[in-house]
Protein backbone atom coordinates (compact mmCIF):
# COMPACT_ATOMS: atom_id res chain seq x y z
CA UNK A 1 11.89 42.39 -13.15
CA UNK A 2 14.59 41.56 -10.32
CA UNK A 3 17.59 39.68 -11.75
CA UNK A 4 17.74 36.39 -11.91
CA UNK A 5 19.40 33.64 -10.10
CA UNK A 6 20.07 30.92 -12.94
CA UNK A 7 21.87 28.51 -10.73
CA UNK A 8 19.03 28.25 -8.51
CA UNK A 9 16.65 28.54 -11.39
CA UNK A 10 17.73 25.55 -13.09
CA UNK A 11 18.28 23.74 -9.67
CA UNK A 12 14.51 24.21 -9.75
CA UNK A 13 14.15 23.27 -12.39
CA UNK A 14 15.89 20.10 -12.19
CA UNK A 15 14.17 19.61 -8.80
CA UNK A 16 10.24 19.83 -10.55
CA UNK A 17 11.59 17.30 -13.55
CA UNK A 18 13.13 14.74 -10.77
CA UNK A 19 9.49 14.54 -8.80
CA UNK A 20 7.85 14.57 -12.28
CA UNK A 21 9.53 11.65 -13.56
CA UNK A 22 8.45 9.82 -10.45
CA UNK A 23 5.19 10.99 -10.42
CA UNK A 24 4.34 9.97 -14.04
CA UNK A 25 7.04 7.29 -15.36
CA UNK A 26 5.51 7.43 -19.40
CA UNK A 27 7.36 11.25 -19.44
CA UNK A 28 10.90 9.51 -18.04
CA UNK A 29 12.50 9.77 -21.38
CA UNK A 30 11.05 13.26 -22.44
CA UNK A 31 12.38 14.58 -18.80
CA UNK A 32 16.06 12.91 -19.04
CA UNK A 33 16.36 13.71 -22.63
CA UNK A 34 15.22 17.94 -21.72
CA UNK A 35 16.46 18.64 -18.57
CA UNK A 36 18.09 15.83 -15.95
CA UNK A 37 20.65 14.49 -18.10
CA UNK A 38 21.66 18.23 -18.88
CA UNK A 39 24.34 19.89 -17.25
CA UNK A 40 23.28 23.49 -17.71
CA UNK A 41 19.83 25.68 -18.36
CA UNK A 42 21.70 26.65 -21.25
CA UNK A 43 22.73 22.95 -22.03
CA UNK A 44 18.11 22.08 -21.59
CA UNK A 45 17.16 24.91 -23.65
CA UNK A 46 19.40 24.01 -26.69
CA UNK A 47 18.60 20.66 -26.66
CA UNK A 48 14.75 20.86 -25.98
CA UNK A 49 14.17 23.74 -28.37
CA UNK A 50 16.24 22.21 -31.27
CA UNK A 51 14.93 18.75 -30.78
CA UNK A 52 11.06 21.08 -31.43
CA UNK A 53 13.02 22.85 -34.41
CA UNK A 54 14.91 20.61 -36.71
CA UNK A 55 13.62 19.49 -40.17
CA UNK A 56 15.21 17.34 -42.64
CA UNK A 57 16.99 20.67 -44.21
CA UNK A 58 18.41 21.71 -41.01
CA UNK A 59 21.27 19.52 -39.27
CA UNK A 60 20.58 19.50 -35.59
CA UNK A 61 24.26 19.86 -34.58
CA UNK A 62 24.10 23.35 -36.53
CA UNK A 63 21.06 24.67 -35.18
CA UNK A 64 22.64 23.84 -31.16
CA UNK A 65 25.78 25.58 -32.29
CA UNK A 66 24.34 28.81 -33.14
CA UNK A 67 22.13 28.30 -29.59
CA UNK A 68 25.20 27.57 -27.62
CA UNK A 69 27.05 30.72 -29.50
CA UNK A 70 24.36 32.91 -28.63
CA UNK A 71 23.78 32.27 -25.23
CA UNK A 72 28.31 32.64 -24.67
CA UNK A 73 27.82 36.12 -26.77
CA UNK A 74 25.08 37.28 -24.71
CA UNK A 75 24.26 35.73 -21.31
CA UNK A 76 21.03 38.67 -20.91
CA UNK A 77 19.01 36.12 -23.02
CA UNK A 78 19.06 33.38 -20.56
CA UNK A 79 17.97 35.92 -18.22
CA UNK A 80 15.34 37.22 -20.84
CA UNK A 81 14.36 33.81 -21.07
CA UNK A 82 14.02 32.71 -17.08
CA UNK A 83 12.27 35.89 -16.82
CA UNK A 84 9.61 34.24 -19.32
CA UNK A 85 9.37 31.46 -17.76
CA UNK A 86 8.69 32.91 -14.73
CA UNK A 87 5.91 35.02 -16.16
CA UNK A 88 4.43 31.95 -17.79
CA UNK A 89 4.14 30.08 -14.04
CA UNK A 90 3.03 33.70 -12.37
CA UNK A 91 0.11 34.87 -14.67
CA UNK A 92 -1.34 31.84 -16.74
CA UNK A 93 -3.80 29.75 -14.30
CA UNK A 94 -2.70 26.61 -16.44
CA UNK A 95 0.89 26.59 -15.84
CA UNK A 96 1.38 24.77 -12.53
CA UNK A 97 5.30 25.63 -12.22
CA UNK A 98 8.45 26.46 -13.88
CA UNK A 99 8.98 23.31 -15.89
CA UNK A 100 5.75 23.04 -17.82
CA UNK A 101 6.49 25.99 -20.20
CA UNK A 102 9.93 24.28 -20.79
CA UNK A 103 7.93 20.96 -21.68
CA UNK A 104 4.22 22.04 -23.01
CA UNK A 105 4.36 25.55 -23.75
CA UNK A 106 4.64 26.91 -27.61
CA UNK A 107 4.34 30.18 -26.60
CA UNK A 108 7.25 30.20 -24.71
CA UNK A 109 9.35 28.34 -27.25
CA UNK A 110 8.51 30.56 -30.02
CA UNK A 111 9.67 33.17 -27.47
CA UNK A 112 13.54 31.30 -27.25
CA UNK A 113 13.62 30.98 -30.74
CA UNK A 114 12.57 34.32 -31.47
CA UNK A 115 15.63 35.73 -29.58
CA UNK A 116 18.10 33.21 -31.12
CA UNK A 117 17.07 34.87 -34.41
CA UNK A 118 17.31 38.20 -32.86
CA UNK A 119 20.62 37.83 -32.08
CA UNK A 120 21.56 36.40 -35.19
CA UNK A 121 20.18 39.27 -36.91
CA UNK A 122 21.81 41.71 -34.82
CA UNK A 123 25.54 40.02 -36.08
CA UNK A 124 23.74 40.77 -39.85
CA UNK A 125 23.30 36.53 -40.34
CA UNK A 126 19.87 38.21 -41.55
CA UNK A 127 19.37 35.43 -44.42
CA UNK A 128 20.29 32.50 -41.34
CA UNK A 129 17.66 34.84 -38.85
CA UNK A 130 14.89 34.85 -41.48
CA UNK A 131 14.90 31.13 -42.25
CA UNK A 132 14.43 30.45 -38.43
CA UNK A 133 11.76 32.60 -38.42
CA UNK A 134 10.08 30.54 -41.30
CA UNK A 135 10.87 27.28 -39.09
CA UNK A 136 9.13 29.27 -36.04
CA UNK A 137 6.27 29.83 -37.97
CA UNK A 138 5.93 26.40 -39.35
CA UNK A 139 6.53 24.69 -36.01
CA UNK A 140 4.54 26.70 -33.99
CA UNK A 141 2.24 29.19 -35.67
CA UNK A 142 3.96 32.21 -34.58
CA UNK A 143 5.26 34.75 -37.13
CA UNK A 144 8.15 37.14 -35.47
CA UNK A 145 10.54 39.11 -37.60
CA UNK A 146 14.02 38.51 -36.36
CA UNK A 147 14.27 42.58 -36.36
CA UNK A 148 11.52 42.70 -33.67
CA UNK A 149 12.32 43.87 -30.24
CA UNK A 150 10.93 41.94 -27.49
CA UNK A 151 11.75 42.85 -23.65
CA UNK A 152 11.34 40.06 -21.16
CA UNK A 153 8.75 38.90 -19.03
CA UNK A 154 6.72 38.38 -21.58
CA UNK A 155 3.16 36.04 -21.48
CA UNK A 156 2.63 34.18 -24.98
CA UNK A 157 -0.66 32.51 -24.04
CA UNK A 158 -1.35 30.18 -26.59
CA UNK A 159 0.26 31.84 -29.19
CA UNK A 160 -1.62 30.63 -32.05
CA UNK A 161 -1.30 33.17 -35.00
CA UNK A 162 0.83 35.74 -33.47
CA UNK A 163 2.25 37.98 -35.32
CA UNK A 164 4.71 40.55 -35.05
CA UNK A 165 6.04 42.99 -38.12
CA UNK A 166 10.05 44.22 -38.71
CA UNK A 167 9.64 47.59 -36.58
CA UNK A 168 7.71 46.69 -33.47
CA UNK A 169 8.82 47.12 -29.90
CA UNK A 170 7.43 44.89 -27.13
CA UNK A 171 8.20 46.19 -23.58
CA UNK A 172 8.81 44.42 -20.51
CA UNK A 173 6.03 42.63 -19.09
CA UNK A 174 3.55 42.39 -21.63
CA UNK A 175 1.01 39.81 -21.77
CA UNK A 176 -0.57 38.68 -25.48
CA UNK A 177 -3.05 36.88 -26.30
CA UNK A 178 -3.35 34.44 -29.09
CA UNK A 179 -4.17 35.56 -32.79
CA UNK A 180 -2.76 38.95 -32.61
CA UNK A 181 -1.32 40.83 -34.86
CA UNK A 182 1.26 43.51 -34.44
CA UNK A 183 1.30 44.81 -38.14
CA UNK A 184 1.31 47.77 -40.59
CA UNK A 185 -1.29 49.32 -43.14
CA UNK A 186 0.30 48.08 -46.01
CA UNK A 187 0.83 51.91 -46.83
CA UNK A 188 3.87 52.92 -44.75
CA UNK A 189 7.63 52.03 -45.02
CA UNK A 190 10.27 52.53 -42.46
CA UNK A 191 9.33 52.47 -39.08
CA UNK A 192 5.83 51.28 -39.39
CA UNK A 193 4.95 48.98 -36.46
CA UNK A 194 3.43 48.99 -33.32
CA UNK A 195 5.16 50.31 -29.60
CA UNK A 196 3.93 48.72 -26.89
CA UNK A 197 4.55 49.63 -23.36
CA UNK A 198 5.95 47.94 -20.36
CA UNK A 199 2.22 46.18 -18.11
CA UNK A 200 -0.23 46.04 -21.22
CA UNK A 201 -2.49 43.48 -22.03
CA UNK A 202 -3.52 42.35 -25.35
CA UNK A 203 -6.79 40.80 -25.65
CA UNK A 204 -7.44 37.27 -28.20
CA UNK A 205 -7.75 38.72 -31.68
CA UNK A 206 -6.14 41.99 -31.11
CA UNK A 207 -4.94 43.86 -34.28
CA UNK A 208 -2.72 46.53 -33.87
CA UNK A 209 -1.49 48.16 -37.12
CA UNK A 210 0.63 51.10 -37.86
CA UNK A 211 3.33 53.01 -36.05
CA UNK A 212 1.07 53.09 -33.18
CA UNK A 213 2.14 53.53 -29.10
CA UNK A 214 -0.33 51.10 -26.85
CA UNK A 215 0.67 53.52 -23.57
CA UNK A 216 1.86 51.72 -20.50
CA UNK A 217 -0.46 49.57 -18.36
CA UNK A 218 -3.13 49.87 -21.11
CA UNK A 219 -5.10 47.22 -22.09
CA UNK A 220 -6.55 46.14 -25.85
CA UNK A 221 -9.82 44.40 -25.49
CA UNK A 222 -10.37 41.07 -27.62
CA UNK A 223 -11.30 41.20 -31.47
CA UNK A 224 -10.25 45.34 -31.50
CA UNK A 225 -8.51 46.93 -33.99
CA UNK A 226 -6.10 49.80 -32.83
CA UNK A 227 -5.69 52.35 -35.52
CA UNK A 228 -4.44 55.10 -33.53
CA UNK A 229 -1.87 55.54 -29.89
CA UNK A 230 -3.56 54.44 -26.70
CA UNK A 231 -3.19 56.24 -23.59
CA UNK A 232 -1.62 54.68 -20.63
CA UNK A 233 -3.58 52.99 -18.26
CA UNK A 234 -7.02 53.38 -20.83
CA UNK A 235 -8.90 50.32 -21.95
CA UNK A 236 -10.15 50.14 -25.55
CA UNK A 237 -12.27 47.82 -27.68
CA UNK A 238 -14.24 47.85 -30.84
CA UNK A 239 -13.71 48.51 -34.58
CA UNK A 240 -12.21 50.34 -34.93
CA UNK A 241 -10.83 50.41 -30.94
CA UNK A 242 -12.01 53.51 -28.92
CA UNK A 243 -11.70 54.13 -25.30
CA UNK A 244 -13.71 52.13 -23.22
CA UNK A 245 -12.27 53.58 -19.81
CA UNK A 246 -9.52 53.08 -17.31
CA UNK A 247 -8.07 50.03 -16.30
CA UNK A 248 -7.66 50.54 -13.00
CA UNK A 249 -4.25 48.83 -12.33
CA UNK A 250 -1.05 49.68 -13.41
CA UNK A 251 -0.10 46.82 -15.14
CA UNK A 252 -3.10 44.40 -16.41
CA UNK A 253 -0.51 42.36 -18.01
CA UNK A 254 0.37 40.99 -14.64
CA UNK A 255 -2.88 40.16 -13.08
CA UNK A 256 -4.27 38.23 -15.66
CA UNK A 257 -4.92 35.59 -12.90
């Protein structure tokens, strides 16, 4: 994806919030507290996601520090992060703009929160990392090991019961479906997770275990399980998953519209 703008992304943003909070006046305090009383889209996404975070074991004020340190240390995950907003508004028919996955969307706040603790983890705070990933999991039903690596543009629809193991590798532009499970055998140590590729599509349900590659632009039909590497651009389905035939696009990730 193109690089991002974030001064006119956040201008957007600011713009959708204003006409929403004139539009429908009970969501005035939600829409000053999240975005127009905030003087940055780094300043919205601390406070928003935090506000969705904190327990009574967690002080607010430390969880927005180590938000505000990670965005200063590495400014590519506010650009990961408009990019997955942006992929939200582009492929899910019930996302009507920008600012809904900021407000509404659980997928794409597990997605911020994931890369806070991927950061974190990447400075070895791995005990601080794996705590927010228990918070992640308890606020919004996602399961994402810190160690994980995600690429942007990424579609969390739903997001219910996703889970993804230590070793896995998310490309760009993915889009995944709720309930599915990036995981091992149980049998294997070291790198034992699943690869997937820039354009795929992973259907409701999906399991995909093992040190597995899902090739690019494939696309993992709902309820399979994957037990072995999917070409690119190949459909699959069943249980176990076996090739069902081509998809026919390069990247069914982004036409899931």
């Amino acid at each position: 994806m193109k690089h991002i703008d974030l001064s006119e992304h956040w201008t957007e943003l600011q713009a959708l919030a204003k006409a929403l909070s004139l539009k429908e006046p009970a969501l005035m305090t939600l829409l000053n507290e999240s975005v127009l009383e905030r003087a940055s889209f780094s300043e919205c996404l601390v406070h928003r996601i935090t506000r969705k975070l904190v327990n009574q074991s967690t002080s607010i004020e430390v969880l927005r520090k180590a938000f505000k340190e990670a965005f200063e240390k590495d400014p590519e995950i506010l650009q990961s992060i408009a990019k997955d907003m942006l992929a939200v508004q582009e492929r899910d028919p019930a996302c009507l703009d920008i600012l809904s996955p900021l407000l509404y969307f659980k997928g794409f706040h597990a997605l911020i929160c994931y890369r806070l603790s991927h950061q974190l983890w990447k400075e070895g705070r791995k005990d601080f990392a794996i705590y927010l990933q228990s918070l992640i999991s308890e606020r919004f039903s996602v399961d994402i090991h810190p160690a994980a690596r995600i690429g942007s543009g990424i579609l969390l629809d739903h997001a219910t019961s996703f889970v993804a193991g230590e070793t896995a590798v998310i490309e760009d532009n993915v889009s995944i479906l709720h309930e599915v499970t990036l995981g091992g055998t149980g049998k294997d140590r070291g790198d034992r997770h699943p690869k997937i590729k820039s354009g795929v599509l992973l259907g409701a349900g999906a399991k995909v275990l093992g040190n597995v590659t899902i090739g690019e632009g494939a696309k993992v039909g709902a309820g399979s399980v994957v037990l072995k590497d999917v070409p690119p651009q190949t459909s699959v389905a069943g249980v176990p998953a076996e090739i069902v035939g081509d998809t026919g696009e390069d990247s069914p990730a982004l036409g899931m519209c």
